[in-house]
N, C-alpha and C. Protein backbone atom coordinates (compact mmCIF):
# COMPACT_ATOMS: atom_id res chain seq x y z
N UNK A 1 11.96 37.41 -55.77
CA UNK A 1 13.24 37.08 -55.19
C UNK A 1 13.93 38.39 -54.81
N UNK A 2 14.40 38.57 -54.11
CA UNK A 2 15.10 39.73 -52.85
C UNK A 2 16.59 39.81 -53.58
N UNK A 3 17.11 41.09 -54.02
CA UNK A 3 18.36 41.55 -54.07
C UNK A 3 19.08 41.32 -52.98
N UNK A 4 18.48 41.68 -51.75
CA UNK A 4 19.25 41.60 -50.46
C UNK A 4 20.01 40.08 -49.98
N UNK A 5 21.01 40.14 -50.99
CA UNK A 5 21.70 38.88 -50.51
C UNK A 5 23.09 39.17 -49.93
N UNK A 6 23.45 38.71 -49.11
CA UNK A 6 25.15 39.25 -48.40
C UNK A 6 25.75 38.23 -48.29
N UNK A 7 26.87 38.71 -48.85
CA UNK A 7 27.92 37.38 -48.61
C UNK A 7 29.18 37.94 -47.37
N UNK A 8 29.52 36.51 -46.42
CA UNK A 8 30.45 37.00 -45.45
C UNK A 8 31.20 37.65 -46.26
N UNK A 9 32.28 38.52 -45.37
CA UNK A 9 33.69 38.73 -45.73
C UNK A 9 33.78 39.83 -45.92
N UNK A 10 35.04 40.65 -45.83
CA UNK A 10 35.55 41.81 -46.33
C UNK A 10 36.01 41.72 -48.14
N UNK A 11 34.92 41.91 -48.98
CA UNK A 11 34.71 42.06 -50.53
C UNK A 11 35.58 41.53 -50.87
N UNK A 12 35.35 39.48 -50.67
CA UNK A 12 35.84 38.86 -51.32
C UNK A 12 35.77 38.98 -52.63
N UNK A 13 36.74 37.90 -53.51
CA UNK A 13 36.50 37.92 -55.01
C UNK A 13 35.30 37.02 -54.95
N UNK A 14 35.17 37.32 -56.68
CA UNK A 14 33.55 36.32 -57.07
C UNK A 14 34.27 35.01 -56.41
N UNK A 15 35.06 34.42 -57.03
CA UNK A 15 35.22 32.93 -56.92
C UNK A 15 35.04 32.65 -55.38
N UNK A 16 36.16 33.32 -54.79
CA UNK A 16 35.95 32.77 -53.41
C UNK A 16 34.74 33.27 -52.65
N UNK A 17 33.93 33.76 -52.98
CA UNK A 17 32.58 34.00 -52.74
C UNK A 17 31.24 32.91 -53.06
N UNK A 18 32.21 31.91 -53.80
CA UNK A 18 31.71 30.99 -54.39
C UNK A 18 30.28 31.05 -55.39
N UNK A 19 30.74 32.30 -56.11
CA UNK A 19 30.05 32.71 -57.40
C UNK A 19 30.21 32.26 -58.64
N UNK A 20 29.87 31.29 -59.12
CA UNK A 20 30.10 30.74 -60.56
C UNK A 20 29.28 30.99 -61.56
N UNK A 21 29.80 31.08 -63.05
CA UNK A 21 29.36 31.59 -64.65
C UNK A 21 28.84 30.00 -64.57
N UNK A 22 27.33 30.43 -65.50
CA UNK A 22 27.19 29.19 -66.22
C UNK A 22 26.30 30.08 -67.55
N UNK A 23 25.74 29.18 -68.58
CA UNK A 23 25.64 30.09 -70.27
C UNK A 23 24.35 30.22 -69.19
N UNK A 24 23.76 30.82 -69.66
CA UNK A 24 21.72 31.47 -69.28
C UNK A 24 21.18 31.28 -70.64
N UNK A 25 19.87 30.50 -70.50
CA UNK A 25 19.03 30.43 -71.06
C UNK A 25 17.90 31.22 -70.67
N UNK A 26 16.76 30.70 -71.89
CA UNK A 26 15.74 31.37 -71.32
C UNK A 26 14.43 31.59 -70.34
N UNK A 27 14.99 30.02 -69.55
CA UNK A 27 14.43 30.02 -68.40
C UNK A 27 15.17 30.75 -67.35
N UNK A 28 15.87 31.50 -67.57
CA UNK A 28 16.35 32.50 -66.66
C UNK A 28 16.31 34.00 -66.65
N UNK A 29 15.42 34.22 -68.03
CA UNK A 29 14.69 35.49 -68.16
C UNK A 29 14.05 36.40 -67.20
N UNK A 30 12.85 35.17 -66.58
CA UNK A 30 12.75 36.35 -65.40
C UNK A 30 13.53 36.90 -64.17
N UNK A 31 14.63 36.18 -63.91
CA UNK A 31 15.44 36.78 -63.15
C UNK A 31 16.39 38.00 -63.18
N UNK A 32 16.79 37.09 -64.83
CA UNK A 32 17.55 38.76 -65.59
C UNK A 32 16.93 39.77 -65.58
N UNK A 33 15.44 39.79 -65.72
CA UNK A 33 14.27 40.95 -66.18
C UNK A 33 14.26 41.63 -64.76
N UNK A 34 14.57 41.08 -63.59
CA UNK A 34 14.23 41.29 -62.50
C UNK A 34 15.73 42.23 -62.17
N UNK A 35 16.58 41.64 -62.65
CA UNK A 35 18.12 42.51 -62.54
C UNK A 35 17.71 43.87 -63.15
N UNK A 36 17.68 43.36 -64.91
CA UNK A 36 17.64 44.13 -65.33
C UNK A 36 16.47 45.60 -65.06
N UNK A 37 15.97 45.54 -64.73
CA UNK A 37 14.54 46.95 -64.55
C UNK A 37 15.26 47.42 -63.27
N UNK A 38 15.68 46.50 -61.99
CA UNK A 38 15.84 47.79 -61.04
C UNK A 38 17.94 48.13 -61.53
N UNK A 39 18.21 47.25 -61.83
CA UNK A 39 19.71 48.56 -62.13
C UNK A 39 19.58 49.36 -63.49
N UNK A 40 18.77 49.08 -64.36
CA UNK A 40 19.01 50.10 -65.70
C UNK A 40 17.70 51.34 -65.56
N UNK A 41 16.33 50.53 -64.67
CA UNK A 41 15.18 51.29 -64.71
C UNK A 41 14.78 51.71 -66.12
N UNK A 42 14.88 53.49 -66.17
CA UNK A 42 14.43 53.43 -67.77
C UNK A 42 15.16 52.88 -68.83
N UNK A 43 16.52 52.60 -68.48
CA UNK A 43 17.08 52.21 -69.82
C UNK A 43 17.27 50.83 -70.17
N UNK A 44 16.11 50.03 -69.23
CA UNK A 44 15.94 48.72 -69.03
C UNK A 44 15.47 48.11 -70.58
N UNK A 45 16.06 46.99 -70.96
CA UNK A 45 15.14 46.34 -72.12
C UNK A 45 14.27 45.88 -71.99
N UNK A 46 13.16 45.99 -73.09
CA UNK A 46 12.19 44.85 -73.01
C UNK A 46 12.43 43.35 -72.44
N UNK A 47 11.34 42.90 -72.18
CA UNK A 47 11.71 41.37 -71.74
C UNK A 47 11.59 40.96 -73.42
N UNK A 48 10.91 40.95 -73.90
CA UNK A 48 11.25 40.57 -75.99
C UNK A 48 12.02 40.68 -76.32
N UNK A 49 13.32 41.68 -76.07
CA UNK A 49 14.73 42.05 -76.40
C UNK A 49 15.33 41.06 -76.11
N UNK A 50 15.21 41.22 -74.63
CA UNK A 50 16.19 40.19 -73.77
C UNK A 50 16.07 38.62 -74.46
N UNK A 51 14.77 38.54 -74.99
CA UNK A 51 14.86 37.03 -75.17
C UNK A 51 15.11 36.63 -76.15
N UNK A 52 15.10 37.68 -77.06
CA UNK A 52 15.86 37.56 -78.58
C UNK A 52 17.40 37.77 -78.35
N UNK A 53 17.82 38.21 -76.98
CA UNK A 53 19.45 37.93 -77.44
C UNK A 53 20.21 37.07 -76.48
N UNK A 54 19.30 36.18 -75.62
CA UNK A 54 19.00 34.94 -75.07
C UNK A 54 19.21 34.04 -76.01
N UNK A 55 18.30 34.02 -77.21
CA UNK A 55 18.29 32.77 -78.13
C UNK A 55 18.84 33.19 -79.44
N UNK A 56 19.95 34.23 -79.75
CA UNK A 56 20.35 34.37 -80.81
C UNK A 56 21.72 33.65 -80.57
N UNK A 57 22.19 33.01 -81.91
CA UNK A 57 22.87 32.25 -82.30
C UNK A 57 24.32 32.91 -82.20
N UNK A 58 24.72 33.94 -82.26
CA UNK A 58 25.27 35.17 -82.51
C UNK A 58 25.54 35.55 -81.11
N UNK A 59 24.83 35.78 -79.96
CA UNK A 59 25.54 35.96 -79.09
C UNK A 59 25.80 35.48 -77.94
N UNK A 60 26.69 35.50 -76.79
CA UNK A 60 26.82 34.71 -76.01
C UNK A 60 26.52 35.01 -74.72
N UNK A 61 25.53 34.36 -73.60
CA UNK A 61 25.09 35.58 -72.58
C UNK A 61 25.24 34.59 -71.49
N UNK A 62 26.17 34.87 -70.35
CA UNK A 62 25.88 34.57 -69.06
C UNK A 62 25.33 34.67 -68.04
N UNK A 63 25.09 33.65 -66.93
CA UNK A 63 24.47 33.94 -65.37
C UNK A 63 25.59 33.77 -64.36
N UNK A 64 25.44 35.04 -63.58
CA UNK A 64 26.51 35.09 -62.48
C UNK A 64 25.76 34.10 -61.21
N UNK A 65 26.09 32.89 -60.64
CA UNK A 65 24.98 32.43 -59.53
C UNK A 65 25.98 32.35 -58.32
N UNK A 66 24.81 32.18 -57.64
CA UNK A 66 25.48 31.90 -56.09
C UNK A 66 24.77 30.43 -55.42
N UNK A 67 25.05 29.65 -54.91
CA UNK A 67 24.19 28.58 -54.42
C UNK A 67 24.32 28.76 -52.77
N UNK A 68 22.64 29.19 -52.60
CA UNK A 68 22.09 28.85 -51.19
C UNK A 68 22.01 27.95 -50.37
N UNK A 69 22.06 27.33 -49.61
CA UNK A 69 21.78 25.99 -49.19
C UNK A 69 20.71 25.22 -50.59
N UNK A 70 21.39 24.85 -51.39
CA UNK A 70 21.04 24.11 -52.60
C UNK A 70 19.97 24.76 -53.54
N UNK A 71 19.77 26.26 -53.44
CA UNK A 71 18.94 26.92 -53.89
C UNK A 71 19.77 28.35 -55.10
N UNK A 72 19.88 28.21 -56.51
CA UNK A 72 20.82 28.51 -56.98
C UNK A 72 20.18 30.02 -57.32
N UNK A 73 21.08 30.86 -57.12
CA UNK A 73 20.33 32.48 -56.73
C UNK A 73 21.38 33.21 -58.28
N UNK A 74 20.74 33.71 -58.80
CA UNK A 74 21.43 34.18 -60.11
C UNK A 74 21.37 36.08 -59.53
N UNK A 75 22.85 36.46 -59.57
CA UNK A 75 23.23 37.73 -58.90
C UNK A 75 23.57 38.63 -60.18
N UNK A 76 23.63 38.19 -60.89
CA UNK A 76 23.72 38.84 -62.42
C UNK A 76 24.22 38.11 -63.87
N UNK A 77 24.36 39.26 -64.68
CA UNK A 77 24.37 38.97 -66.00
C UNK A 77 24.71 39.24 -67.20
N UNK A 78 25.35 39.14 -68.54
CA UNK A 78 26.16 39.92 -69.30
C UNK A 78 25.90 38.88 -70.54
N UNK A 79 26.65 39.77 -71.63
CA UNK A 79 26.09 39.29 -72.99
C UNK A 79 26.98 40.22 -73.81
N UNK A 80 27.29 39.23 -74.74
CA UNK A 80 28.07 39.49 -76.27
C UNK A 80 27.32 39.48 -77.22
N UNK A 81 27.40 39.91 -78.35
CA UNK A 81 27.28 39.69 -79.93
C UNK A 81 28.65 39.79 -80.48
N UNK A 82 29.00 38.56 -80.70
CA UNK A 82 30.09 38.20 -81.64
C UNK A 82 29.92 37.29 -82.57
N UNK A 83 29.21 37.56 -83.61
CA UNK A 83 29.38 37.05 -85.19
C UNK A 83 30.57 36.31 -85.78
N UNK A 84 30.74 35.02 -84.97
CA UNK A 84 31.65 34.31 -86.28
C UNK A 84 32.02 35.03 -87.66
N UNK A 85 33.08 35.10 -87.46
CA UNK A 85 33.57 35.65 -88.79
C UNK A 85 33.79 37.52 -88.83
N UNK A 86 33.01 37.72 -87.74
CA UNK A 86 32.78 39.54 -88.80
C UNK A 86 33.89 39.98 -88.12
N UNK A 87 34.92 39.35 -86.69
CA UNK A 87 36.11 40.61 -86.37
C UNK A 87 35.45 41.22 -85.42
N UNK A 88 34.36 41.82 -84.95
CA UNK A 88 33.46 42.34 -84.18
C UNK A 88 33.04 41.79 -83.13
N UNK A 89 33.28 42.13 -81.51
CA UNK A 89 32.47 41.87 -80.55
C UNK A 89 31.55 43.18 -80.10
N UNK A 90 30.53 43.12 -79.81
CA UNK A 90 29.97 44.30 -78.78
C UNK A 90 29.40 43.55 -77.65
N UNK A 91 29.76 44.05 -76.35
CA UNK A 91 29.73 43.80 -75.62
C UNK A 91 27.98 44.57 -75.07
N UNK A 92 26.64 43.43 -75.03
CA UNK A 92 25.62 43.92 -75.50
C UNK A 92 25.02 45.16 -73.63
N UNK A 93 25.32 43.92 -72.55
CA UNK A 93 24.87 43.92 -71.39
C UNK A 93 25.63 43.48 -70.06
N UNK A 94 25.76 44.32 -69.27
CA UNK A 94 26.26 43.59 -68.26
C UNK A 94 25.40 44.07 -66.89
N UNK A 95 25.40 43.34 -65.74
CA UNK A 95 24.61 44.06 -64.69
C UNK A 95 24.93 42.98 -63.14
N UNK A 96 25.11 43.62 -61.98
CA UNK A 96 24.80 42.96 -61.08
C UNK A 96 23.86 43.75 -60.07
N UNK A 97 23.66 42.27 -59.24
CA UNK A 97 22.63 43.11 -58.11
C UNK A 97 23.97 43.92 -57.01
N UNK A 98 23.33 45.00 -56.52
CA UNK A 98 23.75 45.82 -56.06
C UNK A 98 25.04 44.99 -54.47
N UNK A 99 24.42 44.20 -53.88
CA UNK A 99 25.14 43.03 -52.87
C UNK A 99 26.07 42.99 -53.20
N UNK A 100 26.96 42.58 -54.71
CA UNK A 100 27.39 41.74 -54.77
C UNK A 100 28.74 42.77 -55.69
N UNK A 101 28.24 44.00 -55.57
CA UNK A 101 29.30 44.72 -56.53
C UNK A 101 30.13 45.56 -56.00
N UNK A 102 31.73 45.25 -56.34
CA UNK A 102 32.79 45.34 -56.06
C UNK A 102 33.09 44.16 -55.33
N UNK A 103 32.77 42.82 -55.38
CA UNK A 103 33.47 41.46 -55.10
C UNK A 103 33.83 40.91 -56.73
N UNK A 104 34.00 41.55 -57.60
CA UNK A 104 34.91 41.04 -58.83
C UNK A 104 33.81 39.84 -59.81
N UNK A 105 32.67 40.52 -59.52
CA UNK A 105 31.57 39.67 -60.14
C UNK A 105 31.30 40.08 -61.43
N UNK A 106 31.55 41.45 -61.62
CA UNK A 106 31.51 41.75 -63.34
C UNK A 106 32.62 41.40 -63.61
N UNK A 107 33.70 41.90 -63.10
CA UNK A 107 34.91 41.07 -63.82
C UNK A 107 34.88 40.00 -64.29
N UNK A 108 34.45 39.16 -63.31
CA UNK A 108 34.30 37.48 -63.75
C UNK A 108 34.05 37.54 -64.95
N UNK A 109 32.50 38.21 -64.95
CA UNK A 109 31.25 38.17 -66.38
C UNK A 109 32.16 38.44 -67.53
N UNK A 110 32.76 39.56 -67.14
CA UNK A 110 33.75 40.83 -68.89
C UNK A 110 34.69 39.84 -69.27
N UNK A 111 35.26 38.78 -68.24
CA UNK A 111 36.73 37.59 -68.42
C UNK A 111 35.43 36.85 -68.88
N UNK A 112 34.48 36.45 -68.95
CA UNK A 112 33.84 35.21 -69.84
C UNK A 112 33.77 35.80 -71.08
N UNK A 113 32.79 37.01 -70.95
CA UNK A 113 32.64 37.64 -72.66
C UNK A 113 33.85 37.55 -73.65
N UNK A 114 35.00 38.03 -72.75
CA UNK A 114 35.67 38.50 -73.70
C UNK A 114 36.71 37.42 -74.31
N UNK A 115 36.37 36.26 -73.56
CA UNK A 115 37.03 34.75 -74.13
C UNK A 115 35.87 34.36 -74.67
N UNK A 116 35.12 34.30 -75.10
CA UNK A 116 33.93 34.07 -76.05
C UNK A 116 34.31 35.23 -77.15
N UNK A 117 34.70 36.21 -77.09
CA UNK A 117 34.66 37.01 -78.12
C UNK A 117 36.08 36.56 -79.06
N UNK A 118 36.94 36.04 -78.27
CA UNK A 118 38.38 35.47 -78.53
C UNK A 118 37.94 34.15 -79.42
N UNK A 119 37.29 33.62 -78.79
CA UNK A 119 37.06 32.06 -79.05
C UNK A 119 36.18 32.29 -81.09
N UNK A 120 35.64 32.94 -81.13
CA UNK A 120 35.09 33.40 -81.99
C UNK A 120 35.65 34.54 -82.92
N UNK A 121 37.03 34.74 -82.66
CA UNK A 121 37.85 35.37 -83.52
C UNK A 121 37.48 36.77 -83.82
N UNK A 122 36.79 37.56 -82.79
CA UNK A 122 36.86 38.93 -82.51
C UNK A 122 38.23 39.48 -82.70
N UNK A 123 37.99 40.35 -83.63
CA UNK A 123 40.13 41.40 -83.52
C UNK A 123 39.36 42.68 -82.19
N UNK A 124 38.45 43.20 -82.13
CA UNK A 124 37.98 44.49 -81.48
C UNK A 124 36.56 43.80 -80.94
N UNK A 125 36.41 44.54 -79.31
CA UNK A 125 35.07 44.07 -78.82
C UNK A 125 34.79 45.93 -78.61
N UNK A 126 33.28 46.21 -78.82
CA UNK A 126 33.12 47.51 -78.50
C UNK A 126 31.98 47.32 -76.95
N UNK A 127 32.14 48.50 -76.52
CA UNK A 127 30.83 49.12 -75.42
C UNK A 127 30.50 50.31 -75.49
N UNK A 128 29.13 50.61 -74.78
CA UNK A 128 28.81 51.88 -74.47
C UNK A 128 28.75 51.77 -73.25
N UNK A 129 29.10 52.91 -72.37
CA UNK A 129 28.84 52.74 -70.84
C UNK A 129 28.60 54.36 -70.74
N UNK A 130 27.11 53.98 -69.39
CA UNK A 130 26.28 55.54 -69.22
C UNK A 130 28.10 56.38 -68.96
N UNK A 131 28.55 57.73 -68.91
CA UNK A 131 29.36 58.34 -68.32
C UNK A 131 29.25 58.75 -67.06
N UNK A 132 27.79 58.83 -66.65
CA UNK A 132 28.03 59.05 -65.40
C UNK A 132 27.83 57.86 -64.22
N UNK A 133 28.93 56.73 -64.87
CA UNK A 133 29.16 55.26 -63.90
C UNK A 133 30.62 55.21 -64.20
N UNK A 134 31.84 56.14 -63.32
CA UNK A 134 33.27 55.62 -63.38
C UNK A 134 33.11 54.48 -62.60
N UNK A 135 32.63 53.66 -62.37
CA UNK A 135 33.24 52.76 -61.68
C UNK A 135 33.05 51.37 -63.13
N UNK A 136 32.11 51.65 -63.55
CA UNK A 136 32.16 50.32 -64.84
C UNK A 136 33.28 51.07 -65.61
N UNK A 137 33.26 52.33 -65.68
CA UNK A 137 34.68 52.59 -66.92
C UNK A 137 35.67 52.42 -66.45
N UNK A 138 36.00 52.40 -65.11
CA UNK A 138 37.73 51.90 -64.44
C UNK A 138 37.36 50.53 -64.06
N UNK A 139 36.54 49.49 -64.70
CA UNK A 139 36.53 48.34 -64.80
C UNK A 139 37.23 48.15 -65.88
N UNK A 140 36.45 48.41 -66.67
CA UNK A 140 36.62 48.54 -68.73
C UNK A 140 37.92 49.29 -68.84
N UNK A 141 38.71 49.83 -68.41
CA UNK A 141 39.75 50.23 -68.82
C UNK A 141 40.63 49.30 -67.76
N UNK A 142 40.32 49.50 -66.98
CA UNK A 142 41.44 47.81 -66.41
C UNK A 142 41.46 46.96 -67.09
N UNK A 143 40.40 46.51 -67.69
CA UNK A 143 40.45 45.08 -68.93
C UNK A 143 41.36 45.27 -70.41
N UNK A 144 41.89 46.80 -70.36
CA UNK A 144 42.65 47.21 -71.88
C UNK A 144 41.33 47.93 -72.68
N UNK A 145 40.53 48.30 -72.26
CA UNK A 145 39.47 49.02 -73.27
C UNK A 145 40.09 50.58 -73.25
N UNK A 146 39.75 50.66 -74.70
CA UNK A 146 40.14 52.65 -74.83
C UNK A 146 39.00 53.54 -74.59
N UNK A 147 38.61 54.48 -74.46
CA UNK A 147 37.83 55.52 -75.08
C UNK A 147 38.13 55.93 -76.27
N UNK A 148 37.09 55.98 -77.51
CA UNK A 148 36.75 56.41 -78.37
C UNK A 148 35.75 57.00 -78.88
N UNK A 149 35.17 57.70 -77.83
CA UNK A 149 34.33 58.46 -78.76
C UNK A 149 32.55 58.75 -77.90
N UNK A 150 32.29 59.49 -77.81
CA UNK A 150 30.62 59.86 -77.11
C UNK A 150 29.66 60.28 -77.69
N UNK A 151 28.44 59.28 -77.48
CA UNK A 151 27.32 59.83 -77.91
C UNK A 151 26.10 60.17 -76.74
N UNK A 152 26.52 61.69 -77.32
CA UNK A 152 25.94 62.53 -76.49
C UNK A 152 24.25 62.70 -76.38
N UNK A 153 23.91 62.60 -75.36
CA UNK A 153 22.14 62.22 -74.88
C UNK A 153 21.90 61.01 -75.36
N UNK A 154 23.00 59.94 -75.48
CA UNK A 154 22.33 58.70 -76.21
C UNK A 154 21.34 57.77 -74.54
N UNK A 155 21.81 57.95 -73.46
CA UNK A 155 20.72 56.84 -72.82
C UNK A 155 19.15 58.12 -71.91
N UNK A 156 18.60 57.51 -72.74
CA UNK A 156 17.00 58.41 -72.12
C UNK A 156 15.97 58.01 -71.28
N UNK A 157 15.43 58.77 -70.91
CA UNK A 157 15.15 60.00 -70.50
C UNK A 157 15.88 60.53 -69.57
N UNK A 158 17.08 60.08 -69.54
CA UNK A 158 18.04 60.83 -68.39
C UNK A 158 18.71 61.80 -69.08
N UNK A 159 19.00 61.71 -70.37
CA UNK A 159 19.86 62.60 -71.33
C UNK A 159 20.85 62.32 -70.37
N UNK A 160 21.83 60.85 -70.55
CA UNK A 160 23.03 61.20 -70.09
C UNK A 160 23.90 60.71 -71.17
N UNK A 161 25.30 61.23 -71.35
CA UNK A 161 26.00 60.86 -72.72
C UNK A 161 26.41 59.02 -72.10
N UNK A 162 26.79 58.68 -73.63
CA UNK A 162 27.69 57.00 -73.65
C UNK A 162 28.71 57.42 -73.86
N UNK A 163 29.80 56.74 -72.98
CA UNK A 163 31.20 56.84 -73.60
C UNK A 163 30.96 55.59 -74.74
N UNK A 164 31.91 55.44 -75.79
CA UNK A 164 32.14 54.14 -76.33
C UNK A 164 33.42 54.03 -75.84
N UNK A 165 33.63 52.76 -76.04
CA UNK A 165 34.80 52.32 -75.83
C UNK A 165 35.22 51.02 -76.53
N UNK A 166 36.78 50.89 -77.03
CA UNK A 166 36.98 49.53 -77.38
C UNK A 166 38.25 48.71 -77.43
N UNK A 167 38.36 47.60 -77.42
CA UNK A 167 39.40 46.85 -77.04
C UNK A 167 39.70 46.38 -78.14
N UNK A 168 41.10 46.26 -78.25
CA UNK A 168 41.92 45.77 -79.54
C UNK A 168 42.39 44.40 -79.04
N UNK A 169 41.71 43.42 -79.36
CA UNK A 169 42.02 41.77 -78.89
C UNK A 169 43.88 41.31 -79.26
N UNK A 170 43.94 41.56 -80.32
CA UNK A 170 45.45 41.40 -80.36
C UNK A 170 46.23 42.45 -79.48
N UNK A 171 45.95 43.15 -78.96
CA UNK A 171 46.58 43.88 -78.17
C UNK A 171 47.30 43.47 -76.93
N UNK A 172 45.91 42.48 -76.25
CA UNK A 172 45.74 42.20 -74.95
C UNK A 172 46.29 40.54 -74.83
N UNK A 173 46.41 40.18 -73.90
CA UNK A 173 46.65 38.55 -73.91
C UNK A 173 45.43 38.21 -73.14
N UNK A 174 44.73 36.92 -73.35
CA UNK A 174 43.53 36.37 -72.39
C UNK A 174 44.24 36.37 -70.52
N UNK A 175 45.67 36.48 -70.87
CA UNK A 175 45.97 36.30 -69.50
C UNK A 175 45.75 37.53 -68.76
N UNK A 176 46.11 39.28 -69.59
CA UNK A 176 45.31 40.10 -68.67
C UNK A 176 44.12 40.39 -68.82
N UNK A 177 43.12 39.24 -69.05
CA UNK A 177 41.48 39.51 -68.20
C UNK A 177 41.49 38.65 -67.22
N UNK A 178 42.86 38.53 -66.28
CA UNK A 178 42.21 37.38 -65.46
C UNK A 178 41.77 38.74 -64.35
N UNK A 179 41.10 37.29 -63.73
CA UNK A 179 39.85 38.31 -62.41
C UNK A 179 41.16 38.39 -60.73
């Protein structure tokens, strides 16, 4: 299946692009696998990873889709671990195909996670994001996320540092993650 998908318009939003969240299972692995390897490349997960946090109980993972003339095209994808009970979200994965970014399609994804992380009584959701991608960190800090802290040479073989970052849920209202 072809990344090369275009949607009319001058970089509509997801919605009016008529991009909708639905949960992903794991018959949608190979598509994610297919996201995932060409935007992360080396720092791509296993497809075994992916499918262990597909079917863990613990976290919550979406599909960004688009429908073709009745042919439903999955443009990306994102994922929580939020543990009932522990106070803790980490925000595991997020990714789109290249088409479709800067029409408010991760946003969408980060406004599902992070009402799943709500819904599940997260006080703090954390991330790592490569540093050398400002454009996901002036996402993540539009959503109320802080910087706290870098680990340095953590994504490889690029040796590039992670920012962490994290959001204080009582801080924020669900109303500013809207998209």
């Amino acid at each position: 299946m072809s990344d090369e998908l275009h949607i009319a318009g001058d970089r509509p939003d997801a919605r009016s692009a008529g991009i909708s969240l639905r949960l992903a299972t794991t018959e949608d692995l190979d598509r994610i696998m297919q996201i995932e390897t060409s935007v992360f490349e080396a720092d791509a997960w296993s497809t075994e990873l992916m499918r262990h946090e597909l079917a863990d109980k613990n976290c919550h993972y979406v599909v960004a889709v688009i429908d073709m003339t009745g042919e439903e095209i999955i443009v990306g994808y994102g994922g929580i671990l939020a543990p009932r009970g522990s106070g803790d979200g980490d925000i595991q994965t997020i990714a789109t195909i290249p088409t479709v970014r800067g029409r408010g399609v991760g946003r969408v994804i980060m406004h599902d996670l992070l009402t799943a992380a709500h819904d599940r009584k997260a006080e703090r959701v954390f991330l790592e994001v490569r540093a050398d991608n400002p454009i996901a960190i002036g996402l993540y800090r539009s959503l109320g996320f802080a910087e706290i802290g870098v680990r340095e040479g953590y994504y490889q073989p690029d040796n590039v540092d992670a920012v962490i970052m994290r959001l204080d849920m009582n801080a924020v209202e669900p109303a500013g993650w809207s998209c």
